[in-house]
N, C-alpha and C. Protein backbone atom coordinates (compact mmCIF):
# COMPACT_ATOMS: atom_id res chain seq x y z
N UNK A 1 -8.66 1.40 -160.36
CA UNK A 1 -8.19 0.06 -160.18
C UNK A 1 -8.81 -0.57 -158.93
N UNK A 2 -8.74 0.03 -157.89
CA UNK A 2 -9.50 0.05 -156.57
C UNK A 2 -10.86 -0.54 -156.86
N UNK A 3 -11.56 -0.20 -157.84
CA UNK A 3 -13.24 -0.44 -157.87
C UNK A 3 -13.14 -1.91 -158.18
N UNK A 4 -12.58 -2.06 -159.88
CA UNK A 4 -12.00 -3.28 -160.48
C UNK A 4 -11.62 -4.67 -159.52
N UNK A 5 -10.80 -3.99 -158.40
CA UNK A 5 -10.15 -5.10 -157.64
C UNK A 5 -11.51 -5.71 -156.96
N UNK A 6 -12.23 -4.78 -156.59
CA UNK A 6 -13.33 -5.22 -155.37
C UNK A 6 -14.91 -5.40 -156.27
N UNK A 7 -14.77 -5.93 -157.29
CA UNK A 7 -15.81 -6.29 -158.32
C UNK A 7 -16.96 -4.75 -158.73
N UNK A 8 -16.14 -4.18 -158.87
CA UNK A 8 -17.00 -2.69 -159.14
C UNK A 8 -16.59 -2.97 -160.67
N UNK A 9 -18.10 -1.96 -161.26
CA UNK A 9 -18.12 -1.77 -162.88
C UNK A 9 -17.02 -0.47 -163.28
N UNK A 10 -16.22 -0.51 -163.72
CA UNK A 10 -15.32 0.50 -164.30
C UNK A 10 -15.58 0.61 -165.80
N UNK A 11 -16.20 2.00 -166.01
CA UNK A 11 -16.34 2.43 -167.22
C UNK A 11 -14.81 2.14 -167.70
N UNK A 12 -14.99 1.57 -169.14
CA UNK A 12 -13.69 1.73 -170.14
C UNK A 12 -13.30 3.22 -170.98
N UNK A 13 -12.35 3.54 -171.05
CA UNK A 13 -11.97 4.92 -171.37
C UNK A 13 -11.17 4.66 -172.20
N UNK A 14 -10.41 5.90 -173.09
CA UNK A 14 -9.29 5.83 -173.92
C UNK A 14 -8.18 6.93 -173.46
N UNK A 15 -8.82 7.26 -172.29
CA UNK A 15 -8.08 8.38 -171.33
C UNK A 15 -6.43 7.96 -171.59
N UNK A 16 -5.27 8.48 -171.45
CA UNK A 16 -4.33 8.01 -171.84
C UNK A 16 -3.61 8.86 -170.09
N UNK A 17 -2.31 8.02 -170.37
CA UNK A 17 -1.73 8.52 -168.61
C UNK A 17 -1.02 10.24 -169.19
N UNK A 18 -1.04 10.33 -170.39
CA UNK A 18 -0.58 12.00 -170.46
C UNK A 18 -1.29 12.84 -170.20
N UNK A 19 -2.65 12.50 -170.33
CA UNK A 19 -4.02 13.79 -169.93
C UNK A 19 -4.34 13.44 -168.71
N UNK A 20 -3.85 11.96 -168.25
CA UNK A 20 -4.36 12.15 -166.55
C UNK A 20 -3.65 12.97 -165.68
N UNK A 21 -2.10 12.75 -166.23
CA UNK A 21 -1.15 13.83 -165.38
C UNK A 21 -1.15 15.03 -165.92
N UNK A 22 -1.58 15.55 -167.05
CA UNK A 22 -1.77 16.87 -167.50
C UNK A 22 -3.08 17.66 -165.99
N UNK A 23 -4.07 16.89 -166.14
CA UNK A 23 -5.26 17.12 -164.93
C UNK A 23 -4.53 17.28 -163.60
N UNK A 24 -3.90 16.25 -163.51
CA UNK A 24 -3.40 16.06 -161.73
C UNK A 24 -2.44 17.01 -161.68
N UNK A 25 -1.72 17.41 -163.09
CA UNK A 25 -0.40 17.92 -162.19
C UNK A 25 -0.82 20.09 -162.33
N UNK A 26 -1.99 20.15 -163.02
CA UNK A 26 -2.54 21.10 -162.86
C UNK A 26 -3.55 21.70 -161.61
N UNK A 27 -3.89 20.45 -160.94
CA UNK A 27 -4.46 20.56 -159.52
C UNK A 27 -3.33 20.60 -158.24
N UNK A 28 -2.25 20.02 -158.36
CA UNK A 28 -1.45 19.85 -157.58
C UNK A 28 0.18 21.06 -157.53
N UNK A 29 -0.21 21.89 -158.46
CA UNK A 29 0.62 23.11 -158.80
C UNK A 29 0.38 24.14 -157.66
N UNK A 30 -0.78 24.26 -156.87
CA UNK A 30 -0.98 25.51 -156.37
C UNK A 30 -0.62 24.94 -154.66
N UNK A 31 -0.34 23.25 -155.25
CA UNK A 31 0.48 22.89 -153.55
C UNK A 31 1.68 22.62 -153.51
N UNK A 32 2.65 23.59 -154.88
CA UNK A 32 3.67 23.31 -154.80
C UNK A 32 4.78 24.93 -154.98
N UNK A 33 5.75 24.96 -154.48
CA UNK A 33 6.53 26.21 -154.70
C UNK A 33 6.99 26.17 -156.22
N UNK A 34 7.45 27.03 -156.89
CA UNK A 34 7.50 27.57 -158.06
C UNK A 34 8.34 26.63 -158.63
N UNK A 35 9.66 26.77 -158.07
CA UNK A 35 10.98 25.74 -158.44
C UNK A 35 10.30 24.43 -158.85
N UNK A 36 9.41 23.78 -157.60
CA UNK A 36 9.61 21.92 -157.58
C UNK A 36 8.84 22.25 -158.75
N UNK A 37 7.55 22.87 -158.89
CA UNK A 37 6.63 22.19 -159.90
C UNK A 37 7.71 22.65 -161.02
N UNK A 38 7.97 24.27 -161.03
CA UNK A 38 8.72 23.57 -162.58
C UNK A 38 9.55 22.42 -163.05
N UNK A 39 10.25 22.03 -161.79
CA UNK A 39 11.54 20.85 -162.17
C UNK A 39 10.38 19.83 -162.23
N UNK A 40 9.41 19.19 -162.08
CA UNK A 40 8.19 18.29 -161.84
C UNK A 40 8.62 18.39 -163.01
N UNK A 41 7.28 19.51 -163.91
CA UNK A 41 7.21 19.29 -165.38
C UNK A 41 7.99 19.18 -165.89
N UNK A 42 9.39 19.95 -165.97
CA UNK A 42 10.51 19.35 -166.94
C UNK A 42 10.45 18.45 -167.09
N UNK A 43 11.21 17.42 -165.65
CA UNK A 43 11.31 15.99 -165.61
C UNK A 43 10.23 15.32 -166.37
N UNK A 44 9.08 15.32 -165.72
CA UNK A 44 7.65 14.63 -166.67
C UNK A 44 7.65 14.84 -168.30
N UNK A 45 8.26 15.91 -168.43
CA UNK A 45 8.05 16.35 -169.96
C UNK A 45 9.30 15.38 -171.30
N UNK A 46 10.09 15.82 -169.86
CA UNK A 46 11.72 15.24 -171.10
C UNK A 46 11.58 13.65 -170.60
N UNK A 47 11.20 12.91 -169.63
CA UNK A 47 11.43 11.63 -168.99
C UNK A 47 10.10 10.59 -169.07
N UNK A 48 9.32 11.05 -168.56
CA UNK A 48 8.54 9.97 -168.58
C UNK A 48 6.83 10.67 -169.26
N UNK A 49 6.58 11.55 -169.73
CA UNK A 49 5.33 11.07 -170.68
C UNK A 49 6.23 10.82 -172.11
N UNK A 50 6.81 11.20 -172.43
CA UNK A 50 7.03 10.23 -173.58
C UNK A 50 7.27 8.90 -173.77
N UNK A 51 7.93 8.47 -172.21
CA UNK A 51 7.75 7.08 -172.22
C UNK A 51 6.27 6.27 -172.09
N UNK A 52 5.46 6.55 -171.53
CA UNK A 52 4.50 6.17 -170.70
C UNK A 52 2.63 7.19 -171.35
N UNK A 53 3.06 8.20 -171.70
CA UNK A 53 2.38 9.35 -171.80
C UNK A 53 1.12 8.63 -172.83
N UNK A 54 1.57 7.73 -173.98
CA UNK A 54 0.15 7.48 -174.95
C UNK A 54 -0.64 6.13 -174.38
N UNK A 55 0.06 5.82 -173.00
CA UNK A 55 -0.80 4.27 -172.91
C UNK A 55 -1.70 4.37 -172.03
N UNK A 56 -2.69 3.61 -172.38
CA UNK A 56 -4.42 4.29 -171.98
C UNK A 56 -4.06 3.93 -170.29
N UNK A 57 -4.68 4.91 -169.30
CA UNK A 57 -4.40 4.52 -168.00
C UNK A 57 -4.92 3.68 -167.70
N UNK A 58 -6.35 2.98 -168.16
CA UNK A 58 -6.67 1.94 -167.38
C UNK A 58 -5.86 0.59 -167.63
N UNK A 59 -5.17 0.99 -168.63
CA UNK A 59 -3.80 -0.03 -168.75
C UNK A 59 -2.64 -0.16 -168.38
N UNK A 60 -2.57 0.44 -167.68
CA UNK A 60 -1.24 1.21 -166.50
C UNK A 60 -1.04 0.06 -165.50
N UNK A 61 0.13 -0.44 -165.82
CA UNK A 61 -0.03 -0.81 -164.46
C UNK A 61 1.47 -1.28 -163.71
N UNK A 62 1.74 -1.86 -162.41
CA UNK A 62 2.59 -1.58 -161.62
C UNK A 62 3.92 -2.16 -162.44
N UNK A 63 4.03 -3.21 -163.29
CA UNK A 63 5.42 -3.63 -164.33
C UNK A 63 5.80 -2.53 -164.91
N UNK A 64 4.99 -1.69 -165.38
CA UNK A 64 4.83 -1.00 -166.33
C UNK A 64 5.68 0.28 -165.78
N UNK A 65 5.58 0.95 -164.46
CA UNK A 65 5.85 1.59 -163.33
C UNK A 65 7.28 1.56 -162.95
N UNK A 66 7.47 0.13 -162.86
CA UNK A 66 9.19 -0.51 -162.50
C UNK A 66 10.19 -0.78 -163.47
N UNK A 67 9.64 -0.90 -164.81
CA UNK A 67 10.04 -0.72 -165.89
C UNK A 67 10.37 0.63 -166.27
N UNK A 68 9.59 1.43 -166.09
CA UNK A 68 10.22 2.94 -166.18
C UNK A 68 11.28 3.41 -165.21
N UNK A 69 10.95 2.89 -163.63
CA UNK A 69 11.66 3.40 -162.74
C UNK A 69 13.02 2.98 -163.31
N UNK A 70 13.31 1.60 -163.63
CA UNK A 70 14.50 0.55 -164.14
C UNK A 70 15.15 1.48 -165.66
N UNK A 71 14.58 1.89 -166.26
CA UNK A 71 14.57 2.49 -167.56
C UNK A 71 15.55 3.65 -166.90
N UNK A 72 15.13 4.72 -166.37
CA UNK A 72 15.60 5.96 -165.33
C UNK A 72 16.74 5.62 -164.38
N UNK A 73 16.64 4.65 -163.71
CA UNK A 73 17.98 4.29 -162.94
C UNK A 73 19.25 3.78 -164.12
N UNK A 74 18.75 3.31 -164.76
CA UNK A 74 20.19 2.80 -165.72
C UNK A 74 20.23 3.56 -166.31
N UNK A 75 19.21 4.86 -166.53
CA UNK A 75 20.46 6.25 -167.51
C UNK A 75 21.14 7.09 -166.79
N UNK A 76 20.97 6.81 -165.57
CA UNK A 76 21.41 7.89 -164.57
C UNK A 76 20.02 9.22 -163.91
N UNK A 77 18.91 8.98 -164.69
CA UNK A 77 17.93 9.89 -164.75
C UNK A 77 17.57 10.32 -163.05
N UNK A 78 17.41 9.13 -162.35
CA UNK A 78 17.00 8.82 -160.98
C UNK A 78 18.62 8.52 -159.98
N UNK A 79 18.55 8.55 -158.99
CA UNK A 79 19.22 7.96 -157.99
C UNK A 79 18.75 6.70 -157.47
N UNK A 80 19.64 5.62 -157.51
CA UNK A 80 18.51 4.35 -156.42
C UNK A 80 18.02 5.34 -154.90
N UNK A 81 17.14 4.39 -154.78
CA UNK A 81 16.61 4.72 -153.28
C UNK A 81 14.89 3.94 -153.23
N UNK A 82 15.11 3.54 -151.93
CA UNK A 82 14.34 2.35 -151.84
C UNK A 82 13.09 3.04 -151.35
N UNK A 83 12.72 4.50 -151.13
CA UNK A 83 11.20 4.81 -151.29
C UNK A 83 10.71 5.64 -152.92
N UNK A 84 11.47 5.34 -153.69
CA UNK A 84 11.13 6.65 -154.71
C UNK A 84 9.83 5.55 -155.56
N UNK A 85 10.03 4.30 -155.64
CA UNK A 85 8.57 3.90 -156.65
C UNK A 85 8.01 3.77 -155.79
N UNK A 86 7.51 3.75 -154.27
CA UNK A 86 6.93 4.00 -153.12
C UNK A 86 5.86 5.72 -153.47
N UNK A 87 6.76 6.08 -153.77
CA UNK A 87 6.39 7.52 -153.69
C UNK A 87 5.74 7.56 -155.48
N UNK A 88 6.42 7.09 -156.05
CA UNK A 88 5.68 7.23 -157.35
C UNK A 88 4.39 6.10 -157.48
N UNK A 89 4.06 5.12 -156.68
CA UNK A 89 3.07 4.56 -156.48
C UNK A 89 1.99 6.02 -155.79
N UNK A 90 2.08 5.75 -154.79
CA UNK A 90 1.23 6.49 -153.42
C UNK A 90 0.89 7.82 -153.86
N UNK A 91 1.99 8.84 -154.15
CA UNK A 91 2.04 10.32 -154.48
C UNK A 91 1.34 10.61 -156.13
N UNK A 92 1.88 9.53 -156.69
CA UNK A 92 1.28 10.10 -158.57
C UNK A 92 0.12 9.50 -158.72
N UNK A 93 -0.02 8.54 -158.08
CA UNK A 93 -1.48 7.35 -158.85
C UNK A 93 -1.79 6.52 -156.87
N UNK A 94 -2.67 8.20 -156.20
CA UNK A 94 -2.66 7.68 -155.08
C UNK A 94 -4.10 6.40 -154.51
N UNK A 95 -4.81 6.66 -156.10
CA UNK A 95 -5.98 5.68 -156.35
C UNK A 95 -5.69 4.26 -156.49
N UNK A 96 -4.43 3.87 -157.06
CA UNK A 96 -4.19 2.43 -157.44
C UNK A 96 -3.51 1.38 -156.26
C-alpha cells in the first residue's frame, strides 16, 4: 500500500489475506512462546480468516479492519481497548 500511496507500480495479485497470514504467521511462530502462537491461530482460525480470509489483500483495507474489529467487540470476541486496532494495524499488516 506504501508503494501505491507514493506513486509506485504495484503488481496486481489474487493473493488473498488467508495465505498472507498463513506466510506471516509461519515466520513469526519461532518469535513466539508455544501458548500465544497457539491461542494466535485458534483465534485467527475460528474469528477472523473466515471473516476476512478470501478477500484479495490488495483489497484490504482500513474500513474493512474496523468493521471486523466492530464485528468482534459486539460478540464479545475482543475486549474494548483503545490500542488493540493500533496493534492490529502496526503488528499484523506492519507494511500498510
Amino acid at each position: 500500500m506504501r508503494d501505491a500511496d507514493e506513486g509506485r507500480v504495484v503488481r496486481p495479485t489474487a493473493r488473498t489475506f488467508a495465505q498472507f497470514f498463513d506466510e506471516w504467521f509461519a515466520g513469526v511462530q519461532p518469535t513466539l512462546d508455544a501458548t500465544t502462537w497457539q491461542s494466535w491461530k485458534d483465534y485467527a482460525r475460528l474469528y477472523v480468516v473466515p471473516r476476512i480470509g478470501g478477500k484479495r489483500l490488495q483489497q484490504l483495507n482500513e474500513p474493512d479492519l474496523l468493521n471486523l474489529y466492530g464485528q468482534l467487540l459486539a460478540e464479545g470476541r475482543i475486549k474494548p481497548d483503545r490500542d488493540s486496532i493500533m496493534y492490529v494495524s502496526g503488528h499484523v499488516f506492519p507494511q500498510v
